[in-house]
C-alpha atoms as a PDB file:
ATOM      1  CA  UNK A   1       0.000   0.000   0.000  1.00  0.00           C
ATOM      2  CA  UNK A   2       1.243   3.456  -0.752  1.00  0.00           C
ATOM      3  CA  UNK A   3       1.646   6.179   1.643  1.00  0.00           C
ATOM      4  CA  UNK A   4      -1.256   8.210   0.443  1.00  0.00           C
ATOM      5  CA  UNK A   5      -3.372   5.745  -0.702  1.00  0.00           C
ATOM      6  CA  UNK A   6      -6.000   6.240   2.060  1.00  0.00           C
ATOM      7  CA  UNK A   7      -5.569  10.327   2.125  1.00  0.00           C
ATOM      8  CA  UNK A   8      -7.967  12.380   0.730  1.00  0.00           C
ATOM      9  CA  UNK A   9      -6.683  15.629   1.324  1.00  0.00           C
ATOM     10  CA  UNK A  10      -3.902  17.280   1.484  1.00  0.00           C
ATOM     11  CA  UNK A  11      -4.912  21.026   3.434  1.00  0.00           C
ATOM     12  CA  UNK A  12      -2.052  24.029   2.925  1.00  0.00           C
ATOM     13  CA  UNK A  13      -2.864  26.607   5.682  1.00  0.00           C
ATOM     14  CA  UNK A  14      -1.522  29.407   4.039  1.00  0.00           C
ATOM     15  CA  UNK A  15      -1.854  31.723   7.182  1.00  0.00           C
ATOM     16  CA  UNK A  16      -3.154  32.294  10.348  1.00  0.00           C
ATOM     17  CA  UNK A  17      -5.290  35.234   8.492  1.00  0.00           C
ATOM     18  CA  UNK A  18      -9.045  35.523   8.640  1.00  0.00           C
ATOM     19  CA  UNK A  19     -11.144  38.586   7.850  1.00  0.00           C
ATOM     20  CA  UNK A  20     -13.647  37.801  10.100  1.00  0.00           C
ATOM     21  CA  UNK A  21     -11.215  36.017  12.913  1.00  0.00           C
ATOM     22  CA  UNK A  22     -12.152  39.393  15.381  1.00  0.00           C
ATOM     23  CA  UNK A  23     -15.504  38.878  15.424  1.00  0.00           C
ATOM     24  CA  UNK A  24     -16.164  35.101  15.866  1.00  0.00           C
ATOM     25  CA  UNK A  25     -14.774  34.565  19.285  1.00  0.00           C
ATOM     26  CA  UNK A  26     -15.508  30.911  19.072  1.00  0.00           C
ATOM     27  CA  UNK A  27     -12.514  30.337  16.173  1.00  0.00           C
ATOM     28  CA  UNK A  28      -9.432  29.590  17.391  1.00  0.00           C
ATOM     29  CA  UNK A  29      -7.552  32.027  15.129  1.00  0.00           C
ATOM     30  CA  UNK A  30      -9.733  34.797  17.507  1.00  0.00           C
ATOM     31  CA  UNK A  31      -7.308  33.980  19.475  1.00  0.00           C
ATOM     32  CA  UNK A  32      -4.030  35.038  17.944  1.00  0.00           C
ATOM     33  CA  UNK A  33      -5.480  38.565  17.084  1.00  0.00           C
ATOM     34  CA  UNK A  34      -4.705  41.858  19.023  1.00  0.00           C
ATOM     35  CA  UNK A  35      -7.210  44.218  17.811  1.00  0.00           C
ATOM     36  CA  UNK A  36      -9.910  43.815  14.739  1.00  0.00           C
ATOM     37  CA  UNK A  37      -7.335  45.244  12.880  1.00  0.00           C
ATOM     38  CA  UNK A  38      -3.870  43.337  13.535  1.00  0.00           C
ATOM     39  CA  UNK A  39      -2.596  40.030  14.268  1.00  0.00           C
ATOM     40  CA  UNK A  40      -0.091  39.513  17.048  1.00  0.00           C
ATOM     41  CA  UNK A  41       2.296  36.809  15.553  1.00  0.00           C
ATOM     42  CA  UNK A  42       1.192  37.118  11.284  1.00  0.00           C
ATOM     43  CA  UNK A  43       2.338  33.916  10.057  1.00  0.00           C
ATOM     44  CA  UNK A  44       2.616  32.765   6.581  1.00  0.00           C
ATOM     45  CA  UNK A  45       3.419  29.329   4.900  1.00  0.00           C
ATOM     46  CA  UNK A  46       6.791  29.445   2.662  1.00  0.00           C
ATOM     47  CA  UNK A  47       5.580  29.627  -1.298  1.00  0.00           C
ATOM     48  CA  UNK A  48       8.623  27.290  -1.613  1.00  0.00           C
ATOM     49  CA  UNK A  49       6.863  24.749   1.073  1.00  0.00           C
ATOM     50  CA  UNK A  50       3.582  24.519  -1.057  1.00  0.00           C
ATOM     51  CA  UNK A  51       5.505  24.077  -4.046  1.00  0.00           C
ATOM     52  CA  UNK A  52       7.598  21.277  -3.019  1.00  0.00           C
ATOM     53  CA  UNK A  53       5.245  19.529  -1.467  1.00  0.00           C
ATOM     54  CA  UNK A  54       2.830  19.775  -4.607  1.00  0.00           C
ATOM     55  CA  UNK A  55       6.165  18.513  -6.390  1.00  0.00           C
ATOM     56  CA  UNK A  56       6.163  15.140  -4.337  1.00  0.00           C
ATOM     57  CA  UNK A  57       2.838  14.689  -4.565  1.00  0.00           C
ATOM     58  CA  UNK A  58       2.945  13.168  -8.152  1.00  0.00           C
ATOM     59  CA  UNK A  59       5.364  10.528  -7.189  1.00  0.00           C
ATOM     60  CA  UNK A  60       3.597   9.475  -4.298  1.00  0.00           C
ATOM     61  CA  UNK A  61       0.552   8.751  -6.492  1.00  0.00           C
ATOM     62  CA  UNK A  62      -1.722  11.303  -4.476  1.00  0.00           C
ATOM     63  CA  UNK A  63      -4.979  10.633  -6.246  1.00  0.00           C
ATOM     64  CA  UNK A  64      -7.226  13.316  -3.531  1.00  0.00           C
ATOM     65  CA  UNK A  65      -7.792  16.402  -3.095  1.00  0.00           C
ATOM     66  CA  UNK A  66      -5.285  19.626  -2.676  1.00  0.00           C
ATOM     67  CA  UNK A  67      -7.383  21.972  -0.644  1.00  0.00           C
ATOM     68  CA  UNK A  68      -6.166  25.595   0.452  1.00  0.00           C
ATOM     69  CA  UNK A  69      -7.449  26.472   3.869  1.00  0.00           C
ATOM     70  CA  UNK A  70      -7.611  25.114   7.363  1.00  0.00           C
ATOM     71  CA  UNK A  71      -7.677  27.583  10.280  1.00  0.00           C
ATOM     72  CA  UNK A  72      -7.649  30.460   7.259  1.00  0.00           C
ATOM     73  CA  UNK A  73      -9.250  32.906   4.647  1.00  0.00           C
ATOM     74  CA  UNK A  74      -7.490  31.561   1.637  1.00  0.00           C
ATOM     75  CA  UNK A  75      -9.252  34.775  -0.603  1.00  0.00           C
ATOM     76  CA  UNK A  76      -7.039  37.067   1.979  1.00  0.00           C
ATOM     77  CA  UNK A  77      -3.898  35.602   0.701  1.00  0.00           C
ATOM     78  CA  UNK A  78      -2.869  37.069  -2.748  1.00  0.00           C
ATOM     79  CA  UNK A  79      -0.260  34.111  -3.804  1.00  0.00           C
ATOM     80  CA  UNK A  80      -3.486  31.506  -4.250  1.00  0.00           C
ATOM     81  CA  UNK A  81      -4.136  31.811  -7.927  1.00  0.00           C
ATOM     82  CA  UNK A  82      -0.416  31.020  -8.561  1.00  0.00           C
ATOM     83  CA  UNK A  83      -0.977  28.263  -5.563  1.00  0.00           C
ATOM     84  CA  UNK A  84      -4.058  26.641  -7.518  1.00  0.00           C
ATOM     85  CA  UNK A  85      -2.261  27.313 -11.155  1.00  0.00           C
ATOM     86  CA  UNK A  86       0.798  25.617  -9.723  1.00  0.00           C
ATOM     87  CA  UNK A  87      -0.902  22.135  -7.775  1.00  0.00           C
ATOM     88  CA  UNK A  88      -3.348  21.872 -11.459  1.00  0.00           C
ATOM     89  CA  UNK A  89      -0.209  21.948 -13.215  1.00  0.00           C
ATOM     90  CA  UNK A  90       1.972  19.049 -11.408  1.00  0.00           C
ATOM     91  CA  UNK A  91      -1.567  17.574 -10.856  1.00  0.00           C
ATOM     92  CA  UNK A  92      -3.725  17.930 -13.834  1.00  0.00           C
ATOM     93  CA  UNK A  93      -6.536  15.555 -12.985  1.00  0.00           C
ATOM     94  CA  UNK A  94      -7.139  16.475  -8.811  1.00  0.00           C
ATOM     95  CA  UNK A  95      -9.466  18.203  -7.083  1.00  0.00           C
ATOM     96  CA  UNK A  96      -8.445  21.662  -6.082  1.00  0.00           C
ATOM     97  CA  UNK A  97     -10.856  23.648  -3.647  1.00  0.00           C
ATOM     98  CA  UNK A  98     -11.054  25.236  -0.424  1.00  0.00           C
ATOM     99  CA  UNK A  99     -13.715  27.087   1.607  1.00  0.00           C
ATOM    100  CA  UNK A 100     -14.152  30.211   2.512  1.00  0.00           C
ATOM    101  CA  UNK A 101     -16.485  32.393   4.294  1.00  0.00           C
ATOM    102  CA  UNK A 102     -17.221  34.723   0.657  1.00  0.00           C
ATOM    103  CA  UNK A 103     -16.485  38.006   2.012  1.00  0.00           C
ATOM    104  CA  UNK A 104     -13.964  38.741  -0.476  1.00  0.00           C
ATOM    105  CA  UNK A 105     -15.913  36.137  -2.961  1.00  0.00           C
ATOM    106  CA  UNK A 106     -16.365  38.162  -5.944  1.00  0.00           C
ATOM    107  CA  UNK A 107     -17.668  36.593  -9.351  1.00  0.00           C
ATOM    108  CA  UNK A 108     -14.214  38.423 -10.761  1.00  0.00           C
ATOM    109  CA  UNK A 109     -12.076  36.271  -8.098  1.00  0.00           C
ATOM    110  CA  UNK A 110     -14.113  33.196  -9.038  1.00  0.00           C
ATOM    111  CA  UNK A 111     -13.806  33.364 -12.612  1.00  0.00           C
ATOM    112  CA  UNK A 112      -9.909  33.894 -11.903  1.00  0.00           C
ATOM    113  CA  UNK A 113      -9.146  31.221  -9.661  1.00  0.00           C
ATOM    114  CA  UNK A 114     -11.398  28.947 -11.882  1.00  0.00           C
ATOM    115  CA  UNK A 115      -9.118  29.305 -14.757  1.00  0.00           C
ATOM    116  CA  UNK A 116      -5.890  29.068 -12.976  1.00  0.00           C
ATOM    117  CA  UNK A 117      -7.123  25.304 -11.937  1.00  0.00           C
ATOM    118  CA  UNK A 118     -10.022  25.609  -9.384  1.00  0.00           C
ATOM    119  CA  UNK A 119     -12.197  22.615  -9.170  1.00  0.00           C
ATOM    120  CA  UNK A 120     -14.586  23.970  -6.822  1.00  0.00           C
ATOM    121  CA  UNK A 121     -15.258  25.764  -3.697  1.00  0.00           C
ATOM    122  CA  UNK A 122     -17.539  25.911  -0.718  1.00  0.00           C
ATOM    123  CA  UNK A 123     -19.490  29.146   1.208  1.00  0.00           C
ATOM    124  CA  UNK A 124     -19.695  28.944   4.586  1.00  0.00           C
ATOM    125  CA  UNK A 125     -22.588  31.404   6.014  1.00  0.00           C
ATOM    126  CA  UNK A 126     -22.445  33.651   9.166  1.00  0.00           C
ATOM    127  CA  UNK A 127     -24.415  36.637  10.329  1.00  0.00           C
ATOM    128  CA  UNK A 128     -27.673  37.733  11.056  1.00  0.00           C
ATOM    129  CA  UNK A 129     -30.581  35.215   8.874  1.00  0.00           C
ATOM    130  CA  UNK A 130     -30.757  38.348   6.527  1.00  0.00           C
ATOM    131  CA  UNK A 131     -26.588  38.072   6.065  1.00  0.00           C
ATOM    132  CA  UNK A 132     -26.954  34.315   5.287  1.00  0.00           C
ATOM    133  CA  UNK A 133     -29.594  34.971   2.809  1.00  0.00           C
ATOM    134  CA  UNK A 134     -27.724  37.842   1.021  1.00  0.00           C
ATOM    135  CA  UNK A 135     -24.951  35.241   0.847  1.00  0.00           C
ATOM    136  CA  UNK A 136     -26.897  32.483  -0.527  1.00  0.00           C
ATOM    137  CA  UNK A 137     -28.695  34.462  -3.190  1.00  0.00           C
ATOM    138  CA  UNK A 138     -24.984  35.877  -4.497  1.00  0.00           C
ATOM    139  CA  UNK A 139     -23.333  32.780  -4.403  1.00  0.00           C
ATOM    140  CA  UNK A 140     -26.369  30.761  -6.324  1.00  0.00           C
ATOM    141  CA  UNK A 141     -26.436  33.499  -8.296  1.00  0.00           C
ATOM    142  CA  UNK A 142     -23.180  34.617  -9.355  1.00  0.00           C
ATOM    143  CA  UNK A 143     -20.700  31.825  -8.224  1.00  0.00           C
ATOM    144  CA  UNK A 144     -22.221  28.009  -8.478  1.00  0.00           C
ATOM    145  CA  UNK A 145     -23.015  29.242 -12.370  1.00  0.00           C
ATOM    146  CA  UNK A 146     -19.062  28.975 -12.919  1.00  0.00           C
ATOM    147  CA  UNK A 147     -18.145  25.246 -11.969  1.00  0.00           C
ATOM    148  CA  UNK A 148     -19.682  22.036 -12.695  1.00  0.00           C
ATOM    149  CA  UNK A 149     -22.676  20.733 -10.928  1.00  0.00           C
ATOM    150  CA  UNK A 150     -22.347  20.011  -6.970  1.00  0.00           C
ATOM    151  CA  UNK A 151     -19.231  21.309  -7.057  1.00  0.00           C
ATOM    152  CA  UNK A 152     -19.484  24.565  -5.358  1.00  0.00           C
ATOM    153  CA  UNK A 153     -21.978  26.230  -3.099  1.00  0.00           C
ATOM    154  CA  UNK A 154     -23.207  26.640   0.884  1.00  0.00           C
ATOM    155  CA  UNK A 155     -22.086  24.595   3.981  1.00  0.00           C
ATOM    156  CA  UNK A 156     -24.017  24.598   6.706  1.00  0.00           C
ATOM    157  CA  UNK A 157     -20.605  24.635   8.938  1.00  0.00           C
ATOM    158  CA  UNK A 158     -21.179  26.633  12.338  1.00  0.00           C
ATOM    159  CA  UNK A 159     -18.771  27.213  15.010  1.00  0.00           C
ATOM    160  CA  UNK A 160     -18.673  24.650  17.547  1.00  0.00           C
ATOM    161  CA  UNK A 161     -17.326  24.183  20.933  1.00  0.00           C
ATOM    162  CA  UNK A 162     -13.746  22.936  19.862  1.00  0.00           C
ATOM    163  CA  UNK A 163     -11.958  26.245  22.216  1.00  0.00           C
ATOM    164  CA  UNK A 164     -13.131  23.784  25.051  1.00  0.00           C
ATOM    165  CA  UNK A 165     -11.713  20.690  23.328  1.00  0.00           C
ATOM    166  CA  UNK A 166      -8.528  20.824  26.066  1.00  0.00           C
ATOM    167  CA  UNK A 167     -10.773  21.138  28.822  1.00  0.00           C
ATOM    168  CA  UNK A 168     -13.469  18.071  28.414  1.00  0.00           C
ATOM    169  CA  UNK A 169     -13.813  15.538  31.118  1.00  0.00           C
ATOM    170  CA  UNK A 170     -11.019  12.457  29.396  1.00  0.00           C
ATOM    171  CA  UNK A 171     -13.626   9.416  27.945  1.00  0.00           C
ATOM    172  CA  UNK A 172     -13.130   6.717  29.939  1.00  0.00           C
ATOM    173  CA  UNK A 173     -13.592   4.287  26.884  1.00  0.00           C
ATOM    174  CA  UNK A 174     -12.687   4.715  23.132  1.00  0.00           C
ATOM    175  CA  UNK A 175     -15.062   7.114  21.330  1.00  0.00           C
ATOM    176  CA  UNK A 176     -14.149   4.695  17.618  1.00  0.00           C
ATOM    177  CA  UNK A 177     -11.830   4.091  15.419  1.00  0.00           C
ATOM    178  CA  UNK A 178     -10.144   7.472  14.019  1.00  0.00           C
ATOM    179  CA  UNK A 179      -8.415   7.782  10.272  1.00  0.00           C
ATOM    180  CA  UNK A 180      -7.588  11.407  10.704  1.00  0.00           C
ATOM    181  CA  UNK A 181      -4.148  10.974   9.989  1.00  0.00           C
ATOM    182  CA  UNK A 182      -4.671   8.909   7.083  1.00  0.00           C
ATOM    183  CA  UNK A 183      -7.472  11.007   5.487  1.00  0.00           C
ATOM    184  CA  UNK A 184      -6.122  14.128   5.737  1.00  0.00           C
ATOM    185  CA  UNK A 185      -2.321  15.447   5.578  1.00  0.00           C
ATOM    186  CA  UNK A 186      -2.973  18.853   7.634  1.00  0.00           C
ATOM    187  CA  UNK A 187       0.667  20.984   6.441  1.00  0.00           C
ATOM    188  CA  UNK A 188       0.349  24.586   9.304  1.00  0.00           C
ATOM    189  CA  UNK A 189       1.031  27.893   8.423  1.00  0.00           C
ATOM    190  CA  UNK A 190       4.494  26.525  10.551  1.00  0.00           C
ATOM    191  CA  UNK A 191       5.205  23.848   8.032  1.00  0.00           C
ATOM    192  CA  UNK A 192       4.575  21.623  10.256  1.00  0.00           C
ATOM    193  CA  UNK A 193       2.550  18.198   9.600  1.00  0.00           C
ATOM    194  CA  UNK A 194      -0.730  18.730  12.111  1.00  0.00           C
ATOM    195  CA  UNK A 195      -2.343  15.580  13.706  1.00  0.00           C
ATOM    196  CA  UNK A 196      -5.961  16.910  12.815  1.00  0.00           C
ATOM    197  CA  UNK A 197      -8.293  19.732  13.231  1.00  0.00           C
ATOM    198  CA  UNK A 198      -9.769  19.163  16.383  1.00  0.00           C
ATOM    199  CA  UNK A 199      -6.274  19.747  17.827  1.00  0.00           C
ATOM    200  CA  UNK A 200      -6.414  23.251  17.395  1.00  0.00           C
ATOM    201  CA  UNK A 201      -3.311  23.864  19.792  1.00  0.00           C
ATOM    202  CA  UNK A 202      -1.112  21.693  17.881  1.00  0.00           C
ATOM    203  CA  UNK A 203      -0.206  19.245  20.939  1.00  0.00           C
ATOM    204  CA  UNK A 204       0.793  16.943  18.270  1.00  0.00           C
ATOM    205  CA  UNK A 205       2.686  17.459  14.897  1.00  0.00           C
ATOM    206  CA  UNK A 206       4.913  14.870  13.012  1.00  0.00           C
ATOM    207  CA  UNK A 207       7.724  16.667  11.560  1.00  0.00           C
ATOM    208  CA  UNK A 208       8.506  19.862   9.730  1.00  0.00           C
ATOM    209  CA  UNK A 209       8.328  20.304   6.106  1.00  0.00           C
ATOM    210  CA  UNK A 210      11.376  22.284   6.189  1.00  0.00           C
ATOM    211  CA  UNK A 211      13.768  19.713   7.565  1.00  0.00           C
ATOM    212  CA  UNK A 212      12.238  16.927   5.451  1.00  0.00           C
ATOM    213  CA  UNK A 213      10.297  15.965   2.684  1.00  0.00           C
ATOM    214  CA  UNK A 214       7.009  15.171   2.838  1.00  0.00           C
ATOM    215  CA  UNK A 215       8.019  11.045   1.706  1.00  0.00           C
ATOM    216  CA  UNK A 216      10.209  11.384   4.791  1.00  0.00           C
ATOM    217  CA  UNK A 217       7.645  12.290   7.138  1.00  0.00           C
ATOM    218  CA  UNK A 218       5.086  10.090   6.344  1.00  0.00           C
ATOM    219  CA  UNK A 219       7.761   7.116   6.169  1.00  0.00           C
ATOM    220  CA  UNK A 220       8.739   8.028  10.114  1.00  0.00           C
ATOM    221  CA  UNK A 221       7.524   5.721  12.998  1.00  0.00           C
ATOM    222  CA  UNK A 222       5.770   8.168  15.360  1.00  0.00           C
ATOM    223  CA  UNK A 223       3.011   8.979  12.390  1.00  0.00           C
ATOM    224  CA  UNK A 224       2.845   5.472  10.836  1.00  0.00           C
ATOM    225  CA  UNK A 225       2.038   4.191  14.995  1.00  0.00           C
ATOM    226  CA  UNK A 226      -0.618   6.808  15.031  1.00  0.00           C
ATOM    227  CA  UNK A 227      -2.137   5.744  11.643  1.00  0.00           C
ATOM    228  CA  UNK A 228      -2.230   2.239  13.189  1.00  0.00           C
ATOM    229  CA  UNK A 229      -3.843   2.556  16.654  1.00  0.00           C
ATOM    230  CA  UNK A 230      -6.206   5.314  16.206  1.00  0.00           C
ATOM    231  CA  UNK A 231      -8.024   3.670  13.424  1.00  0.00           C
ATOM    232  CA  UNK A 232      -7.963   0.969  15.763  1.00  0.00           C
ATOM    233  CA  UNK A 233      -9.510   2.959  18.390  1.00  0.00           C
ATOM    234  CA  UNK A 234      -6.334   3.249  20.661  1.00  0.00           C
ATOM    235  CA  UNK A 235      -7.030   6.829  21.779  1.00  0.00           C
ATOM    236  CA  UNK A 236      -4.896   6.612  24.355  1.00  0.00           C
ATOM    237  CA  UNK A 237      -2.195   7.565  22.371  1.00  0.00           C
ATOM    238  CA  UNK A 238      -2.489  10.825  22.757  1.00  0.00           C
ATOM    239  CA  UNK A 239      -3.973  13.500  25.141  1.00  0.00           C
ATOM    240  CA  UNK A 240      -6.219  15.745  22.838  1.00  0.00           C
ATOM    241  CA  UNK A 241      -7.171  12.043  21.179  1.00  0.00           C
ATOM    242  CA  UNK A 242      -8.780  11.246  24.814  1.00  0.00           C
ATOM    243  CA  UNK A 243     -10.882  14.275  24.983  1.00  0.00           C
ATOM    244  CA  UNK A 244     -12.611  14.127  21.599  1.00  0.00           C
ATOM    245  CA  UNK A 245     -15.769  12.275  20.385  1.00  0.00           C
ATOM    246  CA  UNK A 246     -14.809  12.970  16.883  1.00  0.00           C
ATOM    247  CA  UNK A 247     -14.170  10.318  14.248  1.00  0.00           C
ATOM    248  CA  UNK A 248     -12.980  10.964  11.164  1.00  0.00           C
ATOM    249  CA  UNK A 249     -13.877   7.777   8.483  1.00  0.00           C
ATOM    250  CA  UNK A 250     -11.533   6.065   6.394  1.00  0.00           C
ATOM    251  CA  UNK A 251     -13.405   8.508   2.942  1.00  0.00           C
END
């Protein structure tokens, strides 16, 4: 079996930059920000990062999907057409998407990061009900029009209780099997390979993308054991793993 052949994404955090990071207190990015208006630590992922990695890719037969955000605004960062251009060139027949909360969503930025390589993309909606409908109706409207059926549109996403993740009572017994670090290669803003999403804090990371490849990483004990027992249910591998009730499926 290859080393991606159960991964179905592969997430670039491209920042620790939201637009609308200030106001949603529940996000864990709130947390890094100063004022509405500045970040405390701005952190950006190395172009040369997302370009090697999207060069090994290939030769690991990585058949999923490349996806641009995690705890992010990818339409706040102005390298992503060349980002999308660059992962549909080295991989011509992926998936390529990301989600965003449409703020800076125009139909010009669709049509642009369409042709550069976008597959698709996905709207998450916040606000007030007459925000959310304002969003639906231009995104129906002006977006979904410009990429192939079920490919784009709304998620019903909403903030969750994940800031309190650290703090939950441990599970006594396992809460399932977990394939989070086989589905889903999480590279941070740090270069750093992230266990999953839920760990927010980063308690656990398996390597840094600028000391070693991305091959190298996923070839090194400590992530390989984690692939193994967590989809087994062994939970007890880790700390944050104990506290969550999540379970990510094998796809």
């Amino acid at each position: 079996m290859g080393l991606l052949d159960r991964t179905h994404w592969v997430q670039f955090e491209l920042s620790n930059m939201c637009n609308l990071a200030w106001w949603h207190k529940e996000c864990p990015v709130h947390l890094e920000m100063a004022s509405p208006y500045r970040f405390k630590d701005p952190r950006h992922l190395p172009a040369e990062i997302v370009y090697r990695t999207l060069d090994e890719l290939p030769g690991l037969a990585y058949e999923g999907a490349v996806y641009f955000n995690h705890y992010s605004e990818a339409t706040v960062d102005p390298r992503l057409s060349e980002f999308i251009r660059y992962a549909r060139k080295r991989l011509p027949g992926n998936t390529i998407e990301f989600t965003t909360n449409g703020v800076f969503l125009s139909r010009q930025l669709a049509l642009e990061l369409r042709d550069a390589g976008l597959t698709g993309l996905h709207v998450t909606l916040y606000g007030s009900q007459e925000d959310r409908n304002a969003t639906q109706e231009r995104v129906d409207r002006d977006i979904v029009p410009l990429f192939a059926p079920g490919t784009t549109g709304i998620l019903s996403w909403g903030l969750d209780d994940r800031l309190c993740e650290y703090d939950k009572p441990a599970y006594q017994e396992s809460q399932g099997n977990c394939y989070a670090p086989y589905s889903t290669i999480v590279i941070t803003r740090d270069a750093e390979w992230a266990l999953c999403c839920r760990d927010w804090r980063r308690t656990v990371t398996f390597g840094s993308l600028r000391e070693h490849t991305l091959e190298e990483l996923l070839a090194m004990p400590e992530p390989q054991e984690a692939r193994r027992r967590l989809s087994v249910g062994e939970r007890e591998i880790y700390d944050v793993c104990m506290h969550c009730k999540s379970a990510i499926t094998p796809g």
